[in-house]
Structure formats: C-alpha cells, structure tokens
C-alpha atoms as a PDB file:
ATOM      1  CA  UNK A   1     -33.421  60.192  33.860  1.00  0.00           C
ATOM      2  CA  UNK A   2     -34.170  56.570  32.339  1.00  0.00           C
ATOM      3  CA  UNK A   3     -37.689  54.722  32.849  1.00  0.00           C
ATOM      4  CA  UNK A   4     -35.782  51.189  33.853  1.00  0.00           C
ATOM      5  CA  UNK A   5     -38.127  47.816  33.893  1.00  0.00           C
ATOM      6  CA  UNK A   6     -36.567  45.824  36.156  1.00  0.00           C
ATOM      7  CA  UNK A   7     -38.189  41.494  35.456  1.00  0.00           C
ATOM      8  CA  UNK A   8     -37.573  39.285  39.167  1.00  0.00           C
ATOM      9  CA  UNK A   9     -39.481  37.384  40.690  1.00  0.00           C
ATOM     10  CA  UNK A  10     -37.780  37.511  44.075  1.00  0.00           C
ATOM     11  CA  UNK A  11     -39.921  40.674  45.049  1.00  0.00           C
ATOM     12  CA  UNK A  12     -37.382  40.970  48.257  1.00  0.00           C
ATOM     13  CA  UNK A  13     -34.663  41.578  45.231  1.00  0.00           C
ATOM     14  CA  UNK A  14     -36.704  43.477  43.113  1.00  0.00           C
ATOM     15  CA  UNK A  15     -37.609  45.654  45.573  1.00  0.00           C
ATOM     16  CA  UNK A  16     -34.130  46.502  46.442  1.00  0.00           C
ATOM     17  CA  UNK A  17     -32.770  46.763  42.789  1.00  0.00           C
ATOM     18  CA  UNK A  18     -36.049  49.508  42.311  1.00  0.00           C
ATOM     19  CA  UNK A  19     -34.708  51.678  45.601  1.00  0.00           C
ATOM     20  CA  UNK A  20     -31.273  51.850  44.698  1.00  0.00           C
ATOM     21  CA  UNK A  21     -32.374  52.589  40.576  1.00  0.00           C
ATOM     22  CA  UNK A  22     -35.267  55.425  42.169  1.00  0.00           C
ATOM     23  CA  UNK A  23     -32.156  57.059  44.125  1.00  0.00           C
ATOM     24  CA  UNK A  24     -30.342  57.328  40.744  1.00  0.00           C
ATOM     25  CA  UNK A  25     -33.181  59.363  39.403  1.00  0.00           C
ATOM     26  CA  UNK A  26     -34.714  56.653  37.731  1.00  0.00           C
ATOM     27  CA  UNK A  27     -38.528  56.149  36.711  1.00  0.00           C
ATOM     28  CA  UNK A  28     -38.767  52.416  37.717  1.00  0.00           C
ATOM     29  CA  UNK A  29     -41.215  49.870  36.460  1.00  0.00           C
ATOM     30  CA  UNK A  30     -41.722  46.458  38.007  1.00  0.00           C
ATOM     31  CA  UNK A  31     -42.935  42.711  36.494  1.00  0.00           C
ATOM     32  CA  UNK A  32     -42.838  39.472  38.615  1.00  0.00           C
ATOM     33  CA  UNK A  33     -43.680  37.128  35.256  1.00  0.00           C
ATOM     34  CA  UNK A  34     -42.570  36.979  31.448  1.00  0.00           C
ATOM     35  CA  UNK A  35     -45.870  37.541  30.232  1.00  0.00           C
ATOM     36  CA  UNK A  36     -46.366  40.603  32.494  1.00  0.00           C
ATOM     37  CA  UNK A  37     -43.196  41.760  31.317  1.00  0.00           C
ATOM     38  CA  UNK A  38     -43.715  41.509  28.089  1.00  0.00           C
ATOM     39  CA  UNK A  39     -47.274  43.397  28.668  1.00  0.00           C
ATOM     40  CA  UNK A  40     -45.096  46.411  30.468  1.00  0.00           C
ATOM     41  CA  UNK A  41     -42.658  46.783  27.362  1.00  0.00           C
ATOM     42  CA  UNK A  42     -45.312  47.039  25.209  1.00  0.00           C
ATOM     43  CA  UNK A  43     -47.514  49.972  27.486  1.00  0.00           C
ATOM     44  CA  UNK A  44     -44.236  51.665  28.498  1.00  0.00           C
ATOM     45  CA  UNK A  45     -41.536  51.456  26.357  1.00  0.00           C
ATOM     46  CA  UNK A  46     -38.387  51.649  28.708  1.00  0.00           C
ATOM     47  CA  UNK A  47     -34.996  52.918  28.045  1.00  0.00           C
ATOM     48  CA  UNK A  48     -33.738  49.994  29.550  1.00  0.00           C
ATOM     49  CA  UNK A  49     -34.555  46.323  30.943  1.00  0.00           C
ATOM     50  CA  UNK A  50     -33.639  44.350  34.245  1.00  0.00           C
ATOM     51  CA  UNK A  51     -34.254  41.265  33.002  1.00  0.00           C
ATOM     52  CA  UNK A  52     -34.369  37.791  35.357  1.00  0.00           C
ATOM     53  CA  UNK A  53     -33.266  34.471  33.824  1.00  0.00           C
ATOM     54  CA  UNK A  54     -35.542  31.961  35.458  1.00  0.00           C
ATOM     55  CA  UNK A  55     -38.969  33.718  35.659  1.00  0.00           C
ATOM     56  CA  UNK A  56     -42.597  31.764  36.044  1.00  0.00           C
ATOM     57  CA  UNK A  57     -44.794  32.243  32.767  1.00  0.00           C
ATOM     58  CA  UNK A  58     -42.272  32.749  30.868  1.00  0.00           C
ATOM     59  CA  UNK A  59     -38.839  31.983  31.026  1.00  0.00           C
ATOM     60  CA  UNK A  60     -36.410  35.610  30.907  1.00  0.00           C
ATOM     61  CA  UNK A  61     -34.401  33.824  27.637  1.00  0.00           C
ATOM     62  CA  UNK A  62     -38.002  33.504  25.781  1.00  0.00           C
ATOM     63  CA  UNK A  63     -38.846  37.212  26.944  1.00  0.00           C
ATOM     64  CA  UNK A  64     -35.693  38.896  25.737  1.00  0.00           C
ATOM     65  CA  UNK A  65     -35.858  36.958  21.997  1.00  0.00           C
ATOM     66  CA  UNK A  66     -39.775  38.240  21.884  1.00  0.00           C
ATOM     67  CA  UNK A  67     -39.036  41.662  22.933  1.00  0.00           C
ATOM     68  CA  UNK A  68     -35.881  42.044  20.152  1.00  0.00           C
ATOM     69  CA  UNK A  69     -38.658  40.784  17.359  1.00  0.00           C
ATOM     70  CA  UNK A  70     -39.602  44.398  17.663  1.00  0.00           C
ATOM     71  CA  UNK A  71     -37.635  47.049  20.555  1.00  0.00           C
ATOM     72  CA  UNK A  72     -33.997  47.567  20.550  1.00  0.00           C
ATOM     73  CA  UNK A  73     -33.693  48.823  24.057  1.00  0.00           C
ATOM     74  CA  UNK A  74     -30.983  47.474  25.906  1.00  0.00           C
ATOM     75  CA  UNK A  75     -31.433  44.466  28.445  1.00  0.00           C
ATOM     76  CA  UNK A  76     -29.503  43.576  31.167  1.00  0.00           C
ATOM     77  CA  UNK A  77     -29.666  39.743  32.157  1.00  0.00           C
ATOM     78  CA  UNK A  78     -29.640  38.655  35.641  1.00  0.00           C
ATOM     79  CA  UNK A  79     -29.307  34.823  36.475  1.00  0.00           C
ATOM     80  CA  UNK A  80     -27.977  31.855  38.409  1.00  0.00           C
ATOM     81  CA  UNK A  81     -26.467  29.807  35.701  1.00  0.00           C
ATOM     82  CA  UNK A  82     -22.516  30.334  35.320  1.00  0.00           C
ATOM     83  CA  UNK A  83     -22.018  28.317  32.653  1.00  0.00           C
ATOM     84  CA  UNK A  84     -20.283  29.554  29.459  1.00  0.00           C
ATOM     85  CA  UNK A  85     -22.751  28.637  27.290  1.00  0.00           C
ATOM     86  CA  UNK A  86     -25.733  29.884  29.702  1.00  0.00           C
ATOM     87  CA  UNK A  87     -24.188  33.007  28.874  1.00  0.00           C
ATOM     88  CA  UNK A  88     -23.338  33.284  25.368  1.00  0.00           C
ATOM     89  CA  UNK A  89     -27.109  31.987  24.251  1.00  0.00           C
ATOM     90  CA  UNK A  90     -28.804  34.825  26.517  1.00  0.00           C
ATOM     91  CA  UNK A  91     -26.180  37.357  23.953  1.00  0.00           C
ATOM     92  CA  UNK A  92     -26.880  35.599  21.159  1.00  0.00           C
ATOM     93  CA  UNK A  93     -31.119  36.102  21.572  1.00  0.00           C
ATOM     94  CA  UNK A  94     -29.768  39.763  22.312  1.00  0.00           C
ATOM     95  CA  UNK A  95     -29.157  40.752  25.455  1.00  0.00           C
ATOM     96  CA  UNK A  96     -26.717  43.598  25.833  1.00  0.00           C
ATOM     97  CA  UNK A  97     -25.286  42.555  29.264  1.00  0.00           C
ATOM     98  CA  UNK A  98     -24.825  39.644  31.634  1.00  0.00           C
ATOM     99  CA  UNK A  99     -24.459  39.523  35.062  1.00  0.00           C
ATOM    100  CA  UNK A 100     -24.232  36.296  37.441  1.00  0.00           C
ATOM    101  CA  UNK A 101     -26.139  35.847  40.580  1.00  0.00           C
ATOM    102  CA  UNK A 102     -25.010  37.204  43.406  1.00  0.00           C
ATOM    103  CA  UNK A 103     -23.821  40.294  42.369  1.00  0.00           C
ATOM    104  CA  UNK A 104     -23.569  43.486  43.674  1.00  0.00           C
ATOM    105  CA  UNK A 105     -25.596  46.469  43.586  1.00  0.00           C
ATOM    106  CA  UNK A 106     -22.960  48.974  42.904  1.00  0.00           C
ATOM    107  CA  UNK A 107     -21.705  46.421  40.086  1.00  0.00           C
ATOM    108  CA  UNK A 108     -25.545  46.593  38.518  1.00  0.00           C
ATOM    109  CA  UNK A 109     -25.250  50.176  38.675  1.00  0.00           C
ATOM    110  CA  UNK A 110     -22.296  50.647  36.880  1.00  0.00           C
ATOM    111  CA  UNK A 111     -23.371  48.757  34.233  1.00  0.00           C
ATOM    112  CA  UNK A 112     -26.555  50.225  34.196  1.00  0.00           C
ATOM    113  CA  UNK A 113     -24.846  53.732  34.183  1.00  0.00           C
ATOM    114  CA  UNK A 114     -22.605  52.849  31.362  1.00  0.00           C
ATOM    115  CA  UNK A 115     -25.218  51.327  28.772  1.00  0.00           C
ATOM    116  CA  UNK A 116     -27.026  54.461  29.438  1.00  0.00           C
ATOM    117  CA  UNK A 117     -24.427  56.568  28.388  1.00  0.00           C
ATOM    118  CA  UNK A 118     -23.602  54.489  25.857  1.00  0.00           C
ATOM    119  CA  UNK A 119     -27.196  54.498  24.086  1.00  0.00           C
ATOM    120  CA  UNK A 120     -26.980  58.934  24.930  1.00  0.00           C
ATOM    121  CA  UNK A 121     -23.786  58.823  22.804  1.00  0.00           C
ATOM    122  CA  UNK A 122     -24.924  56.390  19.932  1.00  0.00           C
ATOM    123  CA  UNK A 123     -28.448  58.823  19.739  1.00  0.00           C
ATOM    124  CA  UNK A 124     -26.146  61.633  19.434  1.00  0.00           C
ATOM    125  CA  UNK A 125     -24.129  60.165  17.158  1.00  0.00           C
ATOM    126  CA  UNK A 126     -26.648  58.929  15.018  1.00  0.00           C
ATOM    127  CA  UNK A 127     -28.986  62.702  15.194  1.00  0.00           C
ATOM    128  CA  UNK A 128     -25.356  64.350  14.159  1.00  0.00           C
ATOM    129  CA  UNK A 129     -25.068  62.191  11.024  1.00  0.00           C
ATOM    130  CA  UNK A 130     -28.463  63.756   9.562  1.00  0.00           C
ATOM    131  CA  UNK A 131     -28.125  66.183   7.228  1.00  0.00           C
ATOM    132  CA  UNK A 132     -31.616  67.638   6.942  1.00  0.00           C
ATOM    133  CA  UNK A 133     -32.810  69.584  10.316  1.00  0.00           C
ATOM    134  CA  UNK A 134     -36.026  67.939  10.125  1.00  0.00           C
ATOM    135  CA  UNK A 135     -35.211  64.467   8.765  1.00  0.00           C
ATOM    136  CA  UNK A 136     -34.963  61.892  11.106  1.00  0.00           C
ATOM    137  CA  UNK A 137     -32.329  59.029  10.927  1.00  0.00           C
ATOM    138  CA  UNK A 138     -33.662  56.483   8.421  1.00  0.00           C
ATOM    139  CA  UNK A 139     -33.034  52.610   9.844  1.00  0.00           C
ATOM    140  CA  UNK A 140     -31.911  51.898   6.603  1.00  0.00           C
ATOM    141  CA  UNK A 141     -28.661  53.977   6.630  1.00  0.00           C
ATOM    142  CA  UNK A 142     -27.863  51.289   9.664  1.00  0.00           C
ATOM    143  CA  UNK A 143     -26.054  48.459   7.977  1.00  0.00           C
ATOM    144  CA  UNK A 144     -27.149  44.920   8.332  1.00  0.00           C
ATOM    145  CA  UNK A 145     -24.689  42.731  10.490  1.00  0.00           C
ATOM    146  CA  UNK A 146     -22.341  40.513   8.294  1.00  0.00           C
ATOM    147  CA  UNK A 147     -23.575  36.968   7.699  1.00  0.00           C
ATOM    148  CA  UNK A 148     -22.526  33.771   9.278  1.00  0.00           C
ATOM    149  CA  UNK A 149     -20.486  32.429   6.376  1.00  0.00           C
ATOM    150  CA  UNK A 150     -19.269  28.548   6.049  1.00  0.00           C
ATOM    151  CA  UNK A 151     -18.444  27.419   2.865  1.00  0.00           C
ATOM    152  CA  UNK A 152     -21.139  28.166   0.515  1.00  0.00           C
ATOM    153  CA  UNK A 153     -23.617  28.365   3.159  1.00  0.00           C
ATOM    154  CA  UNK A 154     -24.901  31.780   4.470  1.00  0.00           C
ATOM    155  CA  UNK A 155     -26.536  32.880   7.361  1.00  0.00           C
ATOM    156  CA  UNK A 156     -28.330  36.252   7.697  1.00  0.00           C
ATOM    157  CA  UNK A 157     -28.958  37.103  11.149  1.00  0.00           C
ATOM    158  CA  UNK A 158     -30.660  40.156  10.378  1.00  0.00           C
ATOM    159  CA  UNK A 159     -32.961  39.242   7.794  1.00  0.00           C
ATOM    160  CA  UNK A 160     -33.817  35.421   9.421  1.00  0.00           C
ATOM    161  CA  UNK A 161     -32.988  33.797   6.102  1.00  0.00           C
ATOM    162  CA  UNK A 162     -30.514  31.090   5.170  1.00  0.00           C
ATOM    163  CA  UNK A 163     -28.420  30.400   1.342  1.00  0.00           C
ATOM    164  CA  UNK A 164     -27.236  27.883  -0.352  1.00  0.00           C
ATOM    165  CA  UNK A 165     -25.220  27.981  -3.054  1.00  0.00           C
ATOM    166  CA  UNK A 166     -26.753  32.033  -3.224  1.00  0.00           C
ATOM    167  CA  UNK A 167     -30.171  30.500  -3.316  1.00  0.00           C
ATOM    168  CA  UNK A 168     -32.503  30.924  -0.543  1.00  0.00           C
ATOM    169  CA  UNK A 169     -33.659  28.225   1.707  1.00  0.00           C
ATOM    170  CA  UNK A 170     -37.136  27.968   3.028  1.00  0.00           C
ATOM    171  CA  UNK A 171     -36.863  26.797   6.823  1.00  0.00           C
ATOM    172  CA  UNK A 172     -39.769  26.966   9.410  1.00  0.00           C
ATOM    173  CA  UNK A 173     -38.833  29.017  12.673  1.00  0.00           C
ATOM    174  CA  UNK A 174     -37.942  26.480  14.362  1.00  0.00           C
ATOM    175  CA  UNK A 175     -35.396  24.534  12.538  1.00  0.00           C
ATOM    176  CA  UNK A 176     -34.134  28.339  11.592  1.00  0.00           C
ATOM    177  CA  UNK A 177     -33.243  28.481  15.183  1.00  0.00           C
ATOM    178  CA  UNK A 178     -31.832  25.291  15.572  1.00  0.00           C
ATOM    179  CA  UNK A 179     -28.987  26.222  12.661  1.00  0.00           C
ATOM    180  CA  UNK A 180     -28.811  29.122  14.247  1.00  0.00           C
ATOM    181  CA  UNK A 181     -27.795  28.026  17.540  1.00  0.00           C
ATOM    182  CA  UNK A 182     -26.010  25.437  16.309  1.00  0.00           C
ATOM    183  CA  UNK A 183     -24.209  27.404  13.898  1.00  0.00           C
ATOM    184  CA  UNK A 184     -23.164  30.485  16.076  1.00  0.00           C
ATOM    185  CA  UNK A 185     -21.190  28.226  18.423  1.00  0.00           C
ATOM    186  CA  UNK A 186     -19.414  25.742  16.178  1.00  0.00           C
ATOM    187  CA  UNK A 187     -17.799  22.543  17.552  1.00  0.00           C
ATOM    188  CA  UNK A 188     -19.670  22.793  20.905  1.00  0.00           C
ATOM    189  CA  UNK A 189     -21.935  19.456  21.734  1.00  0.00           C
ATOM    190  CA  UNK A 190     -25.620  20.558  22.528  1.00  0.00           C
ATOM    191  CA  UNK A 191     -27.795  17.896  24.891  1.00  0.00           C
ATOM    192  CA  UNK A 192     -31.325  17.387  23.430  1.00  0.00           C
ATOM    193  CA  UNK A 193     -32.696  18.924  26.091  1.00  0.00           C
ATOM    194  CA  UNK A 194     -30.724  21.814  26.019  1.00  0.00           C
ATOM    195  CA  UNK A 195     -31.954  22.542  22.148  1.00  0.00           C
ATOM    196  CA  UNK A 196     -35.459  22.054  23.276  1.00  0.00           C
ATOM    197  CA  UNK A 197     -35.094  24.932  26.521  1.00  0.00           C
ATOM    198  CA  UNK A 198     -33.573  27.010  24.309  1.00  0.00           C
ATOM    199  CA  UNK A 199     -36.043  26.613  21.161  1.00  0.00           C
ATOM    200  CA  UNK A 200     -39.125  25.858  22.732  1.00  0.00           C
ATOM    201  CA  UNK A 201     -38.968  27.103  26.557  1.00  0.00           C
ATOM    202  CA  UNK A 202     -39.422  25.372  29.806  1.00  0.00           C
ATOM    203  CA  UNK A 203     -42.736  25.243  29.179  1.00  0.00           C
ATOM    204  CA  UNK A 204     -42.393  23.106  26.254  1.00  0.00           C
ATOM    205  CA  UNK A 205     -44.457  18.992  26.448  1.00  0.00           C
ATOM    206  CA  UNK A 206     -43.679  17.437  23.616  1.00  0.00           C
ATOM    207  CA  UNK A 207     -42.533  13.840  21.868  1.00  0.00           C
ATOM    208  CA  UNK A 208     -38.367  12.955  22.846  1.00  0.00           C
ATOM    209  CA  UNK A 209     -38.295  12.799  19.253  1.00  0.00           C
ATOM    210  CA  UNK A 210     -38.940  16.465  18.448  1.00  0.00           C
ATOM    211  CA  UNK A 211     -35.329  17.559  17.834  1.00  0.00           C
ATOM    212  CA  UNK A 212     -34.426  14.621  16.381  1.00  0.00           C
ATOM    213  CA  UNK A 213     -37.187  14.797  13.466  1.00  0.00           C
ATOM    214  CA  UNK A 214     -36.282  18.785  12.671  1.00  0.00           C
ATOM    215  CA  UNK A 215     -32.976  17.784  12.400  1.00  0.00           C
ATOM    216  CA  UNK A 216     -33.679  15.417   9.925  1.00  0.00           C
ATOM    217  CA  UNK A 217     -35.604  17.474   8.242  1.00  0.00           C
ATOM    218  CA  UNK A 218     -32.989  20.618   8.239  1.00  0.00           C
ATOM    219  CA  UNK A 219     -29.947  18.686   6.834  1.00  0.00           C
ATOM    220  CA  UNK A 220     -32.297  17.150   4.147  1.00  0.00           C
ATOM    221  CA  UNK A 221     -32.959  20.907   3.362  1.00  0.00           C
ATOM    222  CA  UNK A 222     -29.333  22.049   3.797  1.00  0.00           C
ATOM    223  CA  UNK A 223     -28.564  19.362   0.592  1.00  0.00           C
ATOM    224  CA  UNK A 224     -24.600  18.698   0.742  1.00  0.00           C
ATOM    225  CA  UNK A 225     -24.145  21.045   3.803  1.00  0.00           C
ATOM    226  CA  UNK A 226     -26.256  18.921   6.365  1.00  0.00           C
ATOM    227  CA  UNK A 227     -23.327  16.798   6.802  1.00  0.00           C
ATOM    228  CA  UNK A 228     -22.066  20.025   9.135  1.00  0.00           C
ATOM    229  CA  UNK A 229     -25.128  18.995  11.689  1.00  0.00           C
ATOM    230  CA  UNK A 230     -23.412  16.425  13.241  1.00  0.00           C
ATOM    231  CA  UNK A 231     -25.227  13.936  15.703  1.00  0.00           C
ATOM    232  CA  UNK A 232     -23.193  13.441  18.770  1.00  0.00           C
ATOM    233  CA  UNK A 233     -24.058   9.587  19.993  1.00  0.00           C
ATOM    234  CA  UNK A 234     -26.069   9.520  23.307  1.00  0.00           C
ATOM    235  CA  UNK A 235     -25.573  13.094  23.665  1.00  0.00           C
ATOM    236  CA  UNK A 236     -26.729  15.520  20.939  1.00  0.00           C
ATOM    237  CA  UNK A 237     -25.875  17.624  18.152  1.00  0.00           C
ATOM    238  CA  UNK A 238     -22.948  19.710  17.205  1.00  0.00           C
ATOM    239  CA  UNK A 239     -22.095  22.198  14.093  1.00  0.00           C
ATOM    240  CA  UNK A 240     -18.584  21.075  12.782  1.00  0.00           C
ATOM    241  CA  UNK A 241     -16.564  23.317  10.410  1.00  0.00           C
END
C-alpha cells in the first residue's frame, strides 16, 4: 500500500492514527516535531502526510509551505482551530485536506482512502497521456495555474512573481507573501499578529513594527496599485477590490 507520515505530537493520538493506518496495509512513519518532520520527508519520501497544526519546533502551517517548495505529495491537516480563515490559509500554503479536531478515525480514513485513489487515478491518467513507451511525463506539459488578476496587477502563484502594468516587480519573500495572503482573500481584515504567524511562524521575536514597515515598503513598490493594501485602523490590513 501507501508509506503514510503521520506529524502529532500527542504520541497517545499518533499512536492510534499509526494502528488503525498499519491495519489498512499501510507502511507508517512517525514525527513528534516540524523539524523532524521535515527530516522524514526528505529520507522517505511518503505517498502521503498526516500533518498536525500546532507542533513544537516548528509550527505544521510552516512545515507544509517548506515541504510544497519541493514534494507534491498530498497532506492532510489536522488541527484545533475552526475558524474559516484557519482553514483556508493551511489550503492556500497547500494542503490538500482539512480536518478539525476531534474527528473521527473512520472519517480520517476515508479521506485518506480517497486522496489515495485519487493520486492512483491522476498517475494513471497522466502515464496514459505519454505517447512514447519509454518517455516519462514531462512537468512541463502540466499547465501553470491561472494568475490572480486585479486590474492591471498580476499574480503568479506558480512562478512566485508579481506584474505591473506586464512588467515584473521585484519583491523580497516576505512582502511576496504578504500580497499574497492578502490578495487571495480579498476584503477580509487581517490582525497584525495574524500576518506575522502566518509569515514568520510562532517562533518569530521581532519589532511591533515589522508588518507595518513591509507594508510600506510593498505599496511603494506596487506604484498606483498599493492603494488596494488598505490599513484597517487599530486592527490591520485588508486587500480591497
């Protein structure tokens, strides 16, 4: 069957998730911490990844965005929070699946047997598309998701880059992330210290006036468009259309 890395660092829970997965047929893995995770992806390369929310080291949010900088296996997120927005940044940094705390184990198996068959039938597809014997499916016959578009600004997920006017901005990482975010949910209010969790991690000891300084310095680079980085009063920031 699958080799499944399953991230928690309730080792009662983990424990349990790894007998039910090793009855399936599964090879299962096990990591406590994000970095430790991160060092088990790399030796192992699972088929699939359990992967907790609030983890010591480093947060599960954190690990999923690192591991998508280079695997496209499919991770399942597993966490407390229940807010709408908790959820929708852990898909945006690319998990494939969500599922709120406490949940059931049948419920995590289903969904673990279903993005399993889904990634069987997408290799499938994908191997039955070739039209040499021999040639293996070239990534670049796999189009590029369409960019965020909002007026004459354009933002391409896929290749990290930002336009203007169809010329290219140069942003650090950081303030690329903030747009991002900020961007991909347009019209919602995001606290300061939200941005800085979500940018920088828990782990994160900085000045208060971290966000407020890239911000500055991302609508001076966005020119006419930076008006759309609006500063919410006592709050935060928002991305209005």
């Amino acid at each position: 069957m699958a080799t499944i890395l399953v991230v928690e660092d309730d080792i009662a829970l983990c424990d349990l998730l790894c007998t039910h997965l090793e009855a399936e047929g599964h090879r299962v893995l096990q990591a406590f911490d994000g970095p430790k995770a991160l060092i088990a992806v790399e030796e192992h390369h699972p088929h699939l990844i359990i992967l907790d929310w609030m983890l010591p080291g480093l947060d599960g949010l954190t690990v999923c965005r690192r591991v998508r900088q280079k695997y496209l296996m499919p991770i399942i997120m597993l966490t407390a929070r229940t807010e709408e927005v908790d959820q929708i940044l852990g898909l945006e940094v690319g998990a494939d699946d969500y599922i709120s705390k406490p949940f059931s184990i049948r419920q995590l198996l289903a969904r673990v047997r279903a993005i399993l068959r889904r990634v069987e039938l997408e290799s499938q597809r994908v191997v039955g598309v070739s039209t040499a014997p021999d040639e293996e499916p070239s990534p670049a016959t796999i189009p590029d998701p369409p960019p965020l578009l909002y007026g004459s600004l354009a933002l391409h997920l896929a290749r990290r880059s930002v336009q203007l006017d169809g010329q290219e901005i140069d942003l650090t990482p950081k303030e690329y992330d903030l747009l991002i975010l900020l961007a991909s949910h347009p019209g919602w209010v995001f606290k300061r210290e939200v941005l800085l969790q979500q940018i920088w991690g828990d782990s994160y000891e900085g000045f208060d006036r971290t966000i407020d300084n890239h911000i500055t310095r991302l609508r001076k680079k966005l020119g006419h468009m930076g008006e759309k980085v609006e500063t919410v009063w006592g709050v935060g920031y928002r991305f209005v259309v």
